[in-house]
N, C-alpha and C. Protein backbone atom coordinates (compact mmCIF):
# COMPACT_ATOMS: atom_id res chain seq x y z
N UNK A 1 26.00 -0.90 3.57
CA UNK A 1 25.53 -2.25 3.83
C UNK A 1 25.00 -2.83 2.51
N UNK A 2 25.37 -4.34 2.03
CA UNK A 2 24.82 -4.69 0.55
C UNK A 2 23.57 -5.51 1.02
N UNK A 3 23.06 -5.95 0.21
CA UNK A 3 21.82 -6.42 -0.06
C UNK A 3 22.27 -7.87 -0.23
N UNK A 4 21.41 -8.70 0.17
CA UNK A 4 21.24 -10.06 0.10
C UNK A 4 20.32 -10.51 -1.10
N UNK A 5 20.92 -11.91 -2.15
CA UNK A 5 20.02 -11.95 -3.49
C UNK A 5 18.48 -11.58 -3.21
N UNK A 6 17.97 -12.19 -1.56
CA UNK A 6 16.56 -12.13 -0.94
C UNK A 6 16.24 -10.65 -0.55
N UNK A 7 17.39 -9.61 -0.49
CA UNK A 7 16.90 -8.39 -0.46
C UNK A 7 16.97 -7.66 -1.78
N UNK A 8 17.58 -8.25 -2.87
CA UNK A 8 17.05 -7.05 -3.72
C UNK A 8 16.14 -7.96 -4.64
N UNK A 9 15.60 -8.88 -4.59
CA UNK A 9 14.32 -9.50 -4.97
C UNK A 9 13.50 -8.34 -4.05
N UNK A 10 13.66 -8.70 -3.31
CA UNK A 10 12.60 -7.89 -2.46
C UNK A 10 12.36 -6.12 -2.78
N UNK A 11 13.71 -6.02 -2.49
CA UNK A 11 13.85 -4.41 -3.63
C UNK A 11 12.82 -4.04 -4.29
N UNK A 12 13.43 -4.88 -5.31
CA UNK A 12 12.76 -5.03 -7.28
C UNK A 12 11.04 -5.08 -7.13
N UNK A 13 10.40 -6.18 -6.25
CA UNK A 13 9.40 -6.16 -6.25
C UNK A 13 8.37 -5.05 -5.15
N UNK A 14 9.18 -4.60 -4.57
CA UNK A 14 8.76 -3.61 -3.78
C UNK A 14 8.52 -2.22 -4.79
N UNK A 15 9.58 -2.05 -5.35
CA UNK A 15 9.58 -0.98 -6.05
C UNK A 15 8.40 -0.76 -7.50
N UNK A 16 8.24 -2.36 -8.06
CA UNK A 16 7.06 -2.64 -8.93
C UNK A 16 5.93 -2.43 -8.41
N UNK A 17 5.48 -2.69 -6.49
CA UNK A 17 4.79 -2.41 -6.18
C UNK A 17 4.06 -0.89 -5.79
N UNK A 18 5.21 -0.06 -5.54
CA UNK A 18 4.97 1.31 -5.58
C UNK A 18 4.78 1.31 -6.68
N UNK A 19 5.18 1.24 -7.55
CA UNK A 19 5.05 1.92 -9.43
C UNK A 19 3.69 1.46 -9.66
N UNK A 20 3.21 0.41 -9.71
CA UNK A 20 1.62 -0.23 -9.92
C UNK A 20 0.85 0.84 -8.55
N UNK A 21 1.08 1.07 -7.61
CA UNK A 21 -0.04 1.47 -7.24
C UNK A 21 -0.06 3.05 -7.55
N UNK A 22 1.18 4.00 -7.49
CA UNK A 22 0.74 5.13 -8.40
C UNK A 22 0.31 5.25 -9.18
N UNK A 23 0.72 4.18 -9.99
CA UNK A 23 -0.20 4.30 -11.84
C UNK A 23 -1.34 4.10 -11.40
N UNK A 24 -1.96 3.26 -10.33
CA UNK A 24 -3.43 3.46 -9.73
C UNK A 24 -4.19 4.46 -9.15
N UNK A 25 -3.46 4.76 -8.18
CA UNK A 25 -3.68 6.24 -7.61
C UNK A 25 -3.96 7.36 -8.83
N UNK A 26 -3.06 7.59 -9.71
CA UNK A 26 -2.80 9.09 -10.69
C UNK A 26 -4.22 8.20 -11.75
N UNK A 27 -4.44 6.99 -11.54
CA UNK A 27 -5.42 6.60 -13.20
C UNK A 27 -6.68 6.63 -12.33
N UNK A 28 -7.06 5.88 -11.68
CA UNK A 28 -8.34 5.53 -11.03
C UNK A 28 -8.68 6.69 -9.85
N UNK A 29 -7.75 7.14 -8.73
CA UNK A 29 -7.54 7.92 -7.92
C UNK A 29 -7.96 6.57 -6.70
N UNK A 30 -7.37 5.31 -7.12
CA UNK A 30 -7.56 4.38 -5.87
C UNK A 30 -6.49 3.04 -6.54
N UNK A 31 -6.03 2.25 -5.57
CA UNK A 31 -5.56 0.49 -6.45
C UNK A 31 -6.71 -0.05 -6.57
N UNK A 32 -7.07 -0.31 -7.95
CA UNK A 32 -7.97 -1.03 -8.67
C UNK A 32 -7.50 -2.45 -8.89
N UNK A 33 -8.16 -3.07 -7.66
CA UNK A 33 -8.01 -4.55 -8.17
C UNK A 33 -8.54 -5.24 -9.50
N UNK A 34 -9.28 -4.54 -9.93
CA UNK A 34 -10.09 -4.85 -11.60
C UNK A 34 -9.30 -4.25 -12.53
N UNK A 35 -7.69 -3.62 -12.32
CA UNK A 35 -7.09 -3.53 -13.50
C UNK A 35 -5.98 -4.65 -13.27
N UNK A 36 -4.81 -4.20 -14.33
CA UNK A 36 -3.53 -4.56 -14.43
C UNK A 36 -2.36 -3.98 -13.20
N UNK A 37 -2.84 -2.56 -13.45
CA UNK A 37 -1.54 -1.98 -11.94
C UNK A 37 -2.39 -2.79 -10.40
N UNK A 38 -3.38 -2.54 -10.02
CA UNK A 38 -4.05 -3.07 -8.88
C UNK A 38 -3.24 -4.57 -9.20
N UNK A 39 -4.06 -5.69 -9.94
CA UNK A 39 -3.37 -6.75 -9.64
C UNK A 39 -1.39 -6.98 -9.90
N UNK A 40 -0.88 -6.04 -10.44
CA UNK A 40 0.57 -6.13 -10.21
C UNK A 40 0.80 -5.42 -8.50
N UNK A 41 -0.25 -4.73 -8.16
CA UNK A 41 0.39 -4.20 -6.66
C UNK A 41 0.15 -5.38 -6.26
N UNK A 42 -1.03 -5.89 -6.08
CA UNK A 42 -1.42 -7.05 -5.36
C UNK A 42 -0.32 -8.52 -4.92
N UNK A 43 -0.01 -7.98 -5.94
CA UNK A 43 0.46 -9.66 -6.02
C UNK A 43 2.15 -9.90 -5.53
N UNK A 44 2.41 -8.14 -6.29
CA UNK A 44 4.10 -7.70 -5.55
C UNK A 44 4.02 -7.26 -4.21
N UNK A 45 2.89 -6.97 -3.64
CA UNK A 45 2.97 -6.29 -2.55
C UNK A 45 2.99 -7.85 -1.52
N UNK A 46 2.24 -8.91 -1.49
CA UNK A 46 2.14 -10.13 -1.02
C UNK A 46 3.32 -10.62 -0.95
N UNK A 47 3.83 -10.62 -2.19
CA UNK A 47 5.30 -11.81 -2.37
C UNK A 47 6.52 -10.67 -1.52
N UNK A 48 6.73 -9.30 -2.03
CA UNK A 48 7.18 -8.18 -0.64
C UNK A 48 7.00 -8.45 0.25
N UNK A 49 6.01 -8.57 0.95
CA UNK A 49 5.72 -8.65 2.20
C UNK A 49 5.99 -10.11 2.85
N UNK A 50 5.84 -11.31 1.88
CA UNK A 50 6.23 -12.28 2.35
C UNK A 50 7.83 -12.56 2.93
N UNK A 51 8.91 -11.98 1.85
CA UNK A 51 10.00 -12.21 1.35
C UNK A 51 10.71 -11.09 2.65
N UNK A 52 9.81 -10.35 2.70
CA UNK A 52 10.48 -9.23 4.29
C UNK A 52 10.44 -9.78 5.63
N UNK A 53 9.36 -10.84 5.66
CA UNK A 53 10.25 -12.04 7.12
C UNK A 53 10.95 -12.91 6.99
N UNK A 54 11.41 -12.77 5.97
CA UNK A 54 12.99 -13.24 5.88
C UNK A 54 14.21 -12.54 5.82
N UNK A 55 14.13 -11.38 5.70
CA UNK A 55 14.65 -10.10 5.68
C UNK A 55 14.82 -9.75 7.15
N UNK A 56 16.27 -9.05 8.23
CA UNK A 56 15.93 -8.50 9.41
C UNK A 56 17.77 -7.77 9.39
N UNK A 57 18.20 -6.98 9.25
CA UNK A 57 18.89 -6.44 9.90
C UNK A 57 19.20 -5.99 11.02
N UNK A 58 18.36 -6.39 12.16
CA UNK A 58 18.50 -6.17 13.05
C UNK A 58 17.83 -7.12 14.25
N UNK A 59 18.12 -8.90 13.12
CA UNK A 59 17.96 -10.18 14.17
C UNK A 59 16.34 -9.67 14.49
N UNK A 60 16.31 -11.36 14.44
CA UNK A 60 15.18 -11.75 15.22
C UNK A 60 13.57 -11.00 15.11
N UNK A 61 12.58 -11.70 15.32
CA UNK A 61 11.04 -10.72 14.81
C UNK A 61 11.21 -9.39 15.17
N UNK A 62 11.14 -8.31 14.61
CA UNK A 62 11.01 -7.12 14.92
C UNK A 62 9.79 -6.41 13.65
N UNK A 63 9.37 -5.00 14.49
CA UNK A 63 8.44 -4.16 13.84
C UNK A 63 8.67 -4.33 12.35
N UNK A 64 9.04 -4.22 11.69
CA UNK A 64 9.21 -4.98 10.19
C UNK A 64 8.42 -5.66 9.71
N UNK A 65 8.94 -6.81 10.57
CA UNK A 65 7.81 -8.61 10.63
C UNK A 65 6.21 -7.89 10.77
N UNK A 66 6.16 -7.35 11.67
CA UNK A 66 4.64 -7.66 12.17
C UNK A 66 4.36 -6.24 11.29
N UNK A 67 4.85 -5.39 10.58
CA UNK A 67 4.43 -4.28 9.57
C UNK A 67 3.78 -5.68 8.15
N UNK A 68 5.01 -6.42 7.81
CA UNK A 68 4.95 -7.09 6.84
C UNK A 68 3.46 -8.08 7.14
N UNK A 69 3.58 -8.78 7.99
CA UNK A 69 2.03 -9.30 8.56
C UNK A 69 0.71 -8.90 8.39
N UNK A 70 0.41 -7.67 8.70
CA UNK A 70 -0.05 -6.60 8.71
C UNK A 70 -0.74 -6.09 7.41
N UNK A 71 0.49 -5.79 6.43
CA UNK A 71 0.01 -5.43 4.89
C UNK A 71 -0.48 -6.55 4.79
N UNK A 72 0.22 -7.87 4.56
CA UNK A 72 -0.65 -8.93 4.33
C UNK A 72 -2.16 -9.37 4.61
N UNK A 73 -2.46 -8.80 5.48
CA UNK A 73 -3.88 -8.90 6.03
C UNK A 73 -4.77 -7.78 5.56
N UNK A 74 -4.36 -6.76 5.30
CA UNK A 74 -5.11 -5.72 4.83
C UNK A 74 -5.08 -5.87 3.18
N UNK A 75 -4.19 -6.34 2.33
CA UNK A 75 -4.40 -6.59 1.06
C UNK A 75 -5.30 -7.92 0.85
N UNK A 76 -4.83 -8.81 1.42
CA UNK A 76 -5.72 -10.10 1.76
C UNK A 76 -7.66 -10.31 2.02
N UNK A 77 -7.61 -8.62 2.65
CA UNK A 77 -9.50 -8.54 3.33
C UNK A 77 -9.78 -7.74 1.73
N UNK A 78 -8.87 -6.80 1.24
CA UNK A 78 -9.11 -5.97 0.32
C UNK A 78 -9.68 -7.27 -1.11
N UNK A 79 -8.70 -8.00 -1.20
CA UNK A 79 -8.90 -9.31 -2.41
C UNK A 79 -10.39 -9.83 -1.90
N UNK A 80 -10.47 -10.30 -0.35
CA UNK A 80 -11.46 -10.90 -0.33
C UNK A 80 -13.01 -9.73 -0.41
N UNK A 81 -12.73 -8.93 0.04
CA UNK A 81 -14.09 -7.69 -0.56
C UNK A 81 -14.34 -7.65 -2.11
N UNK A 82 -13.32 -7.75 -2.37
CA UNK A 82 -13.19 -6.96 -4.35
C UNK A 82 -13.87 -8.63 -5.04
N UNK A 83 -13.30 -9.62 -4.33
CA UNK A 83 -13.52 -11.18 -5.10
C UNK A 83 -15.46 -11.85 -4.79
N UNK A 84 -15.35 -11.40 -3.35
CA UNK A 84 -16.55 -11.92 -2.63
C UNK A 84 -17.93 -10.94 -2.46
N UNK A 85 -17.15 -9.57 -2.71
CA UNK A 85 -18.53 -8.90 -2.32
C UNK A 85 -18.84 -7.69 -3.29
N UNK A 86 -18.56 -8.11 -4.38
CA UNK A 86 -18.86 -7.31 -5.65
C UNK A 86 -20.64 -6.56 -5.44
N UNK A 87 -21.29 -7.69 -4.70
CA UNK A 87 -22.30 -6.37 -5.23
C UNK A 87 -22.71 -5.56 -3.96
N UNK A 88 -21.64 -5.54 -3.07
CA UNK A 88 -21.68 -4.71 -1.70
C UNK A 88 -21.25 -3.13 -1.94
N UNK A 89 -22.25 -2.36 -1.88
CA UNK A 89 -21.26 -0.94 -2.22
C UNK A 89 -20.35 -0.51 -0.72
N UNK A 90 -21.09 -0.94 0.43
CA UNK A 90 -20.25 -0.74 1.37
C UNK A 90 -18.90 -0.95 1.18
N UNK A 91 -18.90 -2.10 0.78
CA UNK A 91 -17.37 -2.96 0.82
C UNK A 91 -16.55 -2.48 0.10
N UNK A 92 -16.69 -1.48 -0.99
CA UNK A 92 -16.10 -0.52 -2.03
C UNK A 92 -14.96 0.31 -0.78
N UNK A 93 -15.86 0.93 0.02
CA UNK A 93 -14.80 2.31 1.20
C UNK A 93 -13.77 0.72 1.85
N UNK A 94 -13.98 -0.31 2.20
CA UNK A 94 -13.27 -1.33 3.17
C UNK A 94 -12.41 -1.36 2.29
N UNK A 95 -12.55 -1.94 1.09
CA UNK A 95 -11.65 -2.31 0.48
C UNK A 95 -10.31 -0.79 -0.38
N UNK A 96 -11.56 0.02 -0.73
CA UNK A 96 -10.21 0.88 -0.80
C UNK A 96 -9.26 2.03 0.03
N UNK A 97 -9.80 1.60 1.23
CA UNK A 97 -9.01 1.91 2.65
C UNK A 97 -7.85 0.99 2.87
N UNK A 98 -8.26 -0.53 2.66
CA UNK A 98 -7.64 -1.38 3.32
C UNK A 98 -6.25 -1.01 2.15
N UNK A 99 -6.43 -1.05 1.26
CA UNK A 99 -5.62 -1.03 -0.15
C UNK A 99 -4.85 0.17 0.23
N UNK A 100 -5.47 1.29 0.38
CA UNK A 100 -4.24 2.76 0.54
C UNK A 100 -3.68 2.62 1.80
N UNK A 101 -4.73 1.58 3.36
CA UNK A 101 -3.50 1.86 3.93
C UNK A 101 -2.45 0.79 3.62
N UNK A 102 -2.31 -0.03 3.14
CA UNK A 102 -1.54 -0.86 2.75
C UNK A 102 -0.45 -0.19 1.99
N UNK A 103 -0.51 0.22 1.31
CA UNK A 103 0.32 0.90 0.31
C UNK A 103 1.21 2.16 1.63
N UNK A 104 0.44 2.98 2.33
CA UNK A 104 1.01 3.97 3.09
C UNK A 104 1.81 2.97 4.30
N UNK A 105 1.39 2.11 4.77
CA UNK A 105 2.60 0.54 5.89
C UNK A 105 2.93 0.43 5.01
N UNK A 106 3.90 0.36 4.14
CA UNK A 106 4.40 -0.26 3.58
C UNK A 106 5.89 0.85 2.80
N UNK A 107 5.38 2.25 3.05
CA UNK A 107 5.71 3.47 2.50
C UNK A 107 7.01 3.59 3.89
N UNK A 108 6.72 3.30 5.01
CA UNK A 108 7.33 2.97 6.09
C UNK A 108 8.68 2.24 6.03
N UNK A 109 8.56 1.29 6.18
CA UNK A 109 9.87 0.62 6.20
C UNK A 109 10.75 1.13 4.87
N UNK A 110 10.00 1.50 4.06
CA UNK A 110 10.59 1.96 2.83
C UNK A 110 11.40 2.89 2.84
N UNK A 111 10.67 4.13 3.56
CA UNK A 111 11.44 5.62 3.68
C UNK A 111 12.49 4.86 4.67
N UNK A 112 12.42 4.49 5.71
CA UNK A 112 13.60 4.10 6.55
C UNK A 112 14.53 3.34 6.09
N UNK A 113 14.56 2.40 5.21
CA UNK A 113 15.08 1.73 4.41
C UNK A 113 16.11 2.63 3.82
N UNK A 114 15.46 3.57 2.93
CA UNK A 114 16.07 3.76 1.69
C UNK A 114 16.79 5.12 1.98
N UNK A 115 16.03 5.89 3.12
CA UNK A 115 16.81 7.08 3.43
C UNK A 115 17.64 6.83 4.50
N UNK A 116 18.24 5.48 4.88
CA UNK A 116 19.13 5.41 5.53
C UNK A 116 20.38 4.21 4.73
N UNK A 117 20.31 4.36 3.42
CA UNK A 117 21.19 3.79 2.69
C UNK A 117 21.58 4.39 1.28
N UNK A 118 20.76 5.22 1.04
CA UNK A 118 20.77 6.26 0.03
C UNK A 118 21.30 7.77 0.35
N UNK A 119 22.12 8.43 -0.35
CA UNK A 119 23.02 8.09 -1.10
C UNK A 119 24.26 7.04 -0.41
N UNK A 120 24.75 6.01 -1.28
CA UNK A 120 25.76 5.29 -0.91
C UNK A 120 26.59 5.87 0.18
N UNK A 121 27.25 7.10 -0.40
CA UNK A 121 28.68 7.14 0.27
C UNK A 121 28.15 8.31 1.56
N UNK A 122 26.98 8.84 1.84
CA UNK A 122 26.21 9.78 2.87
C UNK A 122 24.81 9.82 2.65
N UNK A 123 24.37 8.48 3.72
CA UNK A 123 22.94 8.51 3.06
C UNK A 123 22.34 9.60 4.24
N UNK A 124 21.03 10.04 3.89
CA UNK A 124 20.25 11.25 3.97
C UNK A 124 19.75 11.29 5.73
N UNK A 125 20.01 9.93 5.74
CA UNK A 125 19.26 9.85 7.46
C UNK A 125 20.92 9.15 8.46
N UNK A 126 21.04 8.69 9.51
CA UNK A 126 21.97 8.62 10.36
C UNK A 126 21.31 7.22 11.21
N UNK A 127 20.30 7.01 10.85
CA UNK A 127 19.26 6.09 11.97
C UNK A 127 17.83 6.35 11.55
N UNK A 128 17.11 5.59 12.59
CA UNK A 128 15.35 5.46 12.21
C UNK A 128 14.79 6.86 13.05
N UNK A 129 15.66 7.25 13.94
CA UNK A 129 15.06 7.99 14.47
C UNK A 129 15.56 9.36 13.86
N UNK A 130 16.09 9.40 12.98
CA UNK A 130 16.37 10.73 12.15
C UNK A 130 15.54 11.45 11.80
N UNK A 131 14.83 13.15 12.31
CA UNK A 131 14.00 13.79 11.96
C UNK A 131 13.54 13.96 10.61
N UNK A 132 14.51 13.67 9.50
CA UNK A 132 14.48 13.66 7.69
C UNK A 132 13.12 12.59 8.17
N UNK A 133 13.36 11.61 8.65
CA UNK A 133 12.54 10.16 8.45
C UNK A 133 10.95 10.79 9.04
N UNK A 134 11.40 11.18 10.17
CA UNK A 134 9.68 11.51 10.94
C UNK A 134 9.13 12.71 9.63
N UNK A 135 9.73 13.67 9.52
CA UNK A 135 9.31 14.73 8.85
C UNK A 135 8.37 13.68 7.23
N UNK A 136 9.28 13.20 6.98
CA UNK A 136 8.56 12.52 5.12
C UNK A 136 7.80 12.03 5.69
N UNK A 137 7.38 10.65 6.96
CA UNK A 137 6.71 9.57 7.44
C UNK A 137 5.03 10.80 7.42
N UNK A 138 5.45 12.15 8.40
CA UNK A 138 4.69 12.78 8.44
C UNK A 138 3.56 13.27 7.50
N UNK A 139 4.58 13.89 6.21
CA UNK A 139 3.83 14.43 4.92
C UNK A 139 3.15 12.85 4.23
N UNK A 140 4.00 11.70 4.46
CA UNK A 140 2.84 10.80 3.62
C UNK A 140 1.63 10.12 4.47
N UNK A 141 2.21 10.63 6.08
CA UNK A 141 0.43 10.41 6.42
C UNK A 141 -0.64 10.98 6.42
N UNK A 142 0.22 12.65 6.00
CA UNK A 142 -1.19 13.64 5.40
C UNK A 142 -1.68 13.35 4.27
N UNK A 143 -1.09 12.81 3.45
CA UNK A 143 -1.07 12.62 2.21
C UNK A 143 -2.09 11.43 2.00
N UNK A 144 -1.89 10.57 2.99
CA UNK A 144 -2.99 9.85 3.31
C UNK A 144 -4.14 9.54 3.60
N UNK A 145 -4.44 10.83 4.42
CA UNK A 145 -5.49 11.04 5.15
C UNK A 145 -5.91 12.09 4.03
N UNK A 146 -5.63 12.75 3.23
CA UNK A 146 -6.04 13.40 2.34
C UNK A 146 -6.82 12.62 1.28
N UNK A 147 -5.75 11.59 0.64
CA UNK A 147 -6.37 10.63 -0.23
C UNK A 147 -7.33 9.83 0.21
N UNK A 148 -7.47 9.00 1.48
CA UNK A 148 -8.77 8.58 1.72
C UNK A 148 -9.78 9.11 2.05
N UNK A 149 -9.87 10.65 2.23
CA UNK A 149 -10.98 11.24 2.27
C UNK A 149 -11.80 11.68 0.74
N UNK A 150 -10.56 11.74 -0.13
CA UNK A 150 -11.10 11.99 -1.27
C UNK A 150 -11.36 10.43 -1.90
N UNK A 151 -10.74 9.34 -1.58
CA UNK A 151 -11.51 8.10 -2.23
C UNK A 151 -12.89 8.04 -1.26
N UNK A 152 -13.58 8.40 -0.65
CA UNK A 152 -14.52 8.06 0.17
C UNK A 152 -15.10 8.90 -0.45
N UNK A 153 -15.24 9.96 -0.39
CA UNK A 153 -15.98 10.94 -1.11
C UNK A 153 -16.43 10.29 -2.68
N UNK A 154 -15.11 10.08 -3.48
CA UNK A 154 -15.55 9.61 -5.23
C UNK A 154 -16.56 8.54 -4.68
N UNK A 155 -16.90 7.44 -3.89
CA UNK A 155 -16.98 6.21 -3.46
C UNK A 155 -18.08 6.19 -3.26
N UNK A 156 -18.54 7.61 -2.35
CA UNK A 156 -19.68 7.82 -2.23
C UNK A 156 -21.00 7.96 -3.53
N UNK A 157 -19.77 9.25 -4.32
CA UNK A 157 -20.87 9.54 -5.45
C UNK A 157 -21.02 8.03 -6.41
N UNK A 158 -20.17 7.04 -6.99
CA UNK A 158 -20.41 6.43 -7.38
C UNK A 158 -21.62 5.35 -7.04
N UNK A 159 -21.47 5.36 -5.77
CA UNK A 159 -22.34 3.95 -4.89
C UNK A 159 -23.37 4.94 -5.42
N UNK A 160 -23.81 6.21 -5.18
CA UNK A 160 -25.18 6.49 -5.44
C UNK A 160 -25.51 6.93 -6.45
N UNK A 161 -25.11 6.77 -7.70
CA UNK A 161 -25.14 6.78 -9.15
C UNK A 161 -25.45 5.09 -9.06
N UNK A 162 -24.91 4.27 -8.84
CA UNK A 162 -25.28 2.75 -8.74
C UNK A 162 -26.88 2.00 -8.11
N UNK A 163 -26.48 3.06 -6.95
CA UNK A 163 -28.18 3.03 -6.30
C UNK A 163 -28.92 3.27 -7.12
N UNK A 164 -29.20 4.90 -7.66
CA UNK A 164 -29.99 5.44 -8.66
C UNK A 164 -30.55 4.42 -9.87
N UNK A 165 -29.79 4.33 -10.23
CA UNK A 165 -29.93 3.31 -11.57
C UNK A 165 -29.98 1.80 -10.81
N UNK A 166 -30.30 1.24 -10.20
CA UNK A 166 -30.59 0.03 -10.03
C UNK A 166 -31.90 0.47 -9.31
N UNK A 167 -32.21 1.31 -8.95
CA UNK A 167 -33.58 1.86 -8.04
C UNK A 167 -34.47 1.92 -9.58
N UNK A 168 -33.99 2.64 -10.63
CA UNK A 168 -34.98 2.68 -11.85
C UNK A 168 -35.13 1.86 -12.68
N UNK A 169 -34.22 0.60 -12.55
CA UNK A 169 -34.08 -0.42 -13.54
C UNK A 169 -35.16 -1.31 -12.80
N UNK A 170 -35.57 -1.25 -11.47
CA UNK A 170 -36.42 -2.28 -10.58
C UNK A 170 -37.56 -0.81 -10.77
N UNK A 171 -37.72 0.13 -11.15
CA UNK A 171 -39.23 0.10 -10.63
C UNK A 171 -39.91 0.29 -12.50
């Protein structure tokens, strides 16, 4: 099946968007909206996600749409925490939850996507419901739940290194 000019825009920027948020993940161990990769996920992951309800191989609103919706709203609360509530340490765990799960919805349509068109001439899956698909979907939601326990954890020690020192700078 080929790609439409609106699907490999979408491609291209999808794929910038994975690449920016690993370089986030492996640099920061989170998407840092206060760098360069954070705001390249940000901004590819939006215009992705926009450009994918226009996108449907299979007619009409389907799980896709409302996946694509979805990231949008969770990168969207993440901008508005990181923009609006800088001196909230709470809002630090919201926002870099909202951000990894964004990145992991989004890991979704992807694996199904790509392991059911990759390789060209025998791609790896047969359908969505291909066990290849559940099995990866699987390992990146451990992978998930792994990483947000360890951003919560860093998140923690930082907020109270922040406490500390704003507790001694006031007394």
């Amino acid at each position: 099946m080929s790609l439409s000019s609106v699907g490999i825009f979408h491609t291209i920027l999808g794929i910038l968007a994975i690449v920016a948020a690993l370089a986030g993940f492996i640099r920061y161990g989170k998407i840092n909206l206060a760098t360069l990769s954070g705001r390249v996920y940000f901004y590819a992951t939006i215009v992705t996600s926009l450009s994918a309800l226009g996108i449907s191989k299979h007619g009409g609103f389907n799980a896709g749409h409302v996946f694509s919706l979805f990231i949008i709203l969770l990168v969207a609360m993440a901008y508005f925490l990181f923009s609006r509530k800088k001196a909230s340490l709470k809002a630090r765990y919201f926002e870099n939850f909202s951000l990894s799960f964004s990145f992991f919805l989004s890991l979704v349509p992807t694996v199904n996507e790509t392991f059911t068109r990759v390789p060209i001439t025998g791609p790896l899956a047969t359908d969505s419901k291909d066990p290849i698909i559940a099995q990866t979907l699987l390992i990146l939601f451990v992978l998930f739940i792994i990483g947000s326990i360890f951003q919560f954890l860093k998140q923690r020690k930082i907020n109270k290194v922040v406490s500390t020192t704003y507790l001694d700078n006031i007394s």
